[in-house]
Protein backbone atom coordinates (compact mmCIF):
# COMPACT_ATOMS: atom_id res chain seq x y z
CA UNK A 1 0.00 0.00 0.00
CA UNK A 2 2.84 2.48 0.41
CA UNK A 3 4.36 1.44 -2.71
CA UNK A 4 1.43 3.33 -4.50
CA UNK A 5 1.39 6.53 -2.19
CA UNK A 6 4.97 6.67 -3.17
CA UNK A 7 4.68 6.56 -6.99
CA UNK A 8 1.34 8.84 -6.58
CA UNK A 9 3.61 12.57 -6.57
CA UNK A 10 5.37 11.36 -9.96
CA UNK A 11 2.15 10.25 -11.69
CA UNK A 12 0.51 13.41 -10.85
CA UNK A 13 3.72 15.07 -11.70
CA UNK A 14 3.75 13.20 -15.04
CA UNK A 15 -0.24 13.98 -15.70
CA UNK A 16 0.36 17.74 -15.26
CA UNK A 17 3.72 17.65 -17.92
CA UNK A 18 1.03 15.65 -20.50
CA UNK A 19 -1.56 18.68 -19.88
CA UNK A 20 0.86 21.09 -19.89
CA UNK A 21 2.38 20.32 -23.57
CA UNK A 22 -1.27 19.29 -24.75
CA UNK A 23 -2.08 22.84 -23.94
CA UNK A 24 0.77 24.32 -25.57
CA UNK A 25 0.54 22.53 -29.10
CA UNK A 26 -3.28 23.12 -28.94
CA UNK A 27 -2.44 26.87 -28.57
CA UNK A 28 0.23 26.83 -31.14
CA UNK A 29 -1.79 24.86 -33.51
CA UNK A 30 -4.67 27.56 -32.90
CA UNK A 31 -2.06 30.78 -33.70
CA UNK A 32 -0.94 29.02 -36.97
CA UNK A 33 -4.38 28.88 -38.82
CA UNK A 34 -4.58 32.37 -37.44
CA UNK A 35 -1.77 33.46 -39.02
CA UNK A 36 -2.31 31.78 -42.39
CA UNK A 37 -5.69 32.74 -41.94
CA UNK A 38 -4.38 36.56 -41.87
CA UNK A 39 -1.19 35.81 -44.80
CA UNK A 40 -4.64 34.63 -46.74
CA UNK A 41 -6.48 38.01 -46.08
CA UNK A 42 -3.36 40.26 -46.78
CA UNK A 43 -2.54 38.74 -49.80
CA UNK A 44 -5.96 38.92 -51.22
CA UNK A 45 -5.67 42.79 -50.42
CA UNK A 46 -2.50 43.39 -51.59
CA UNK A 47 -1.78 41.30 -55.01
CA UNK A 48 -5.30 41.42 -57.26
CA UNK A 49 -3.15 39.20 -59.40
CA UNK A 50 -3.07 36.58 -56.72
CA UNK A 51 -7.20 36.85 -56.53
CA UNK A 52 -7.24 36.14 -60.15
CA UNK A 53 -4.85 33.31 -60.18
CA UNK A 54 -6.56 31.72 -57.17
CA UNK A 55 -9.97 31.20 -59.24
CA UNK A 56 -7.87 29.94 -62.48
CA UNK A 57 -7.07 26.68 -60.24
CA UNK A 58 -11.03 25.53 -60.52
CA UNK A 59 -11.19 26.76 -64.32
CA UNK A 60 -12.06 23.61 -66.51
CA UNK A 61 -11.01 23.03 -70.26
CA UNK A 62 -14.84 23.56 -70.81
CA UNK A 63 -14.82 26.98 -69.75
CA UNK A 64 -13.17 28.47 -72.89
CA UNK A 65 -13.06 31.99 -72.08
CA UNK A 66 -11.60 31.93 -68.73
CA UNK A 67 -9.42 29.44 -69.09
CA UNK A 68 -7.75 31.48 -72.30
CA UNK A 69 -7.82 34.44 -69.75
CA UNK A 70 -5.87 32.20 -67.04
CA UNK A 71 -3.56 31.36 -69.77
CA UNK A 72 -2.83 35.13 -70.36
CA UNK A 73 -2.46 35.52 -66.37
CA UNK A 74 -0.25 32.70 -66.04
CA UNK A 75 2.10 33.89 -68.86
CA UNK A 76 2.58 37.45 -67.60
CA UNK A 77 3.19 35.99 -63.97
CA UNK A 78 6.19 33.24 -65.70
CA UNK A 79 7.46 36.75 -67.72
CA UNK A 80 7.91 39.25 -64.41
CA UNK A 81 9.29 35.97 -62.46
CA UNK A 82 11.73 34.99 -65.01
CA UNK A 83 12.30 39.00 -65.76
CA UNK A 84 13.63 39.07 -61.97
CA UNK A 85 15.61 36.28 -62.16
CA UNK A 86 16.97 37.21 -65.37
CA UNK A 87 18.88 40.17 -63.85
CA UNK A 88 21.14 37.72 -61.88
CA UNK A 89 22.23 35.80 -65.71
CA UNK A 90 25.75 36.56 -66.98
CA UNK A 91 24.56 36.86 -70.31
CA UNK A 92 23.39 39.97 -72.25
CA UNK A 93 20.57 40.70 -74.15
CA UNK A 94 22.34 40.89 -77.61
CA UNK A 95 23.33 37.57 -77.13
CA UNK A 96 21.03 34.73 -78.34
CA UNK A 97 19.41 32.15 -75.69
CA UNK A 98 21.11 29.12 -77.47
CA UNK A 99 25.08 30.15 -77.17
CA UNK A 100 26.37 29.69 -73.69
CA UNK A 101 28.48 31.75 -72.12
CA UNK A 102 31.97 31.06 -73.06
CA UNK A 103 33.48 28.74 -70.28
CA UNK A 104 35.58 30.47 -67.58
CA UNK A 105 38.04 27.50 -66.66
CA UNK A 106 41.34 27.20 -69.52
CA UNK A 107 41.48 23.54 -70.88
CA UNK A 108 42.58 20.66 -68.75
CA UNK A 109 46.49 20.66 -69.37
CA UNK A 110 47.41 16.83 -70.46
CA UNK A 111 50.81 17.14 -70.31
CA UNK A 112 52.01 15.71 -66.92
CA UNK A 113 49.81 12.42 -67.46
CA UNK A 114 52.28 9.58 -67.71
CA UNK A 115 52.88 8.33 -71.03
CA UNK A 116 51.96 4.95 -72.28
CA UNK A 117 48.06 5.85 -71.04
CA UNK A 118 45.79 6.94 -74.12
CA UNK A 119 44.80 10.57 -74.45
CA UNK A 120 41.23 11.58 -73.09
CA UNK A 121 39.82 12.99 -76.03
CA UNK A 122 38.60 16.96 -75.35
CA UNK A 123 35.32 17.32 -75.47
CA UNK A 124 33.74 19.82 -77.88
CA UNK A 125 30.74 22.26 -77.45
């Protein structure tokens, strides 16, 4: 019988650390669809485009009109995402898309490879 009394401070001590986190993550869970409940609201306000693009996702292949409007939307959103990342690209815009940008690094010197061992042939762009 005193076995029990003993362990009966750690269980309750135990019971109150399970409420205690319960609680927490119930209260964090409840701030999260807050705040994605607010990100939601702002970006509504803020980006029309975003309100546009949002009822494109239940446009069918039936609904001709809108969906060649979503089309439109959807292009000029890839063009001002690629036009920001296209201000990080090396190359200019005289030169065409196709050549690459001629390759920093000098060819790889062959000369102290033993002989006897065939020559790796260099490869050509």
């Amino acid at each position: 019988m005193t076995t029990r009394f003993e362990r009966l401070p750690a269980l309750i001590a135990l019971a109150l650390a399970v409420l205690v986190v319960a609680a927490c993550a119930i209260r964090l869970r409840d701030n999260e669809t807050e705040t994605a409940q607010s990100r939601a609201a702002l970006d509504h306000v803020e980006n029309p485009v975003a309100a546009k693009l949002e009822r494109c996702r239940a446009v069918t292949y039936e609904q001709r009109d809108a969906l060649l409007e979503c089309q439109k939307i959807w292009a000029e959103q890839r063009r001002q995402f690629l036009k920001k990342n296209d201000s990080f690209s090396p190359r200019s815009d005289s030169e065409p898309a196709s050549a690459g940008p001629a390759s920093p690094v000098p060819p790889k010197d062959n000369s102290r490879l033993p002989s006897g061992y065939p020559t790796v042939p260099a490869q050509s762009e």
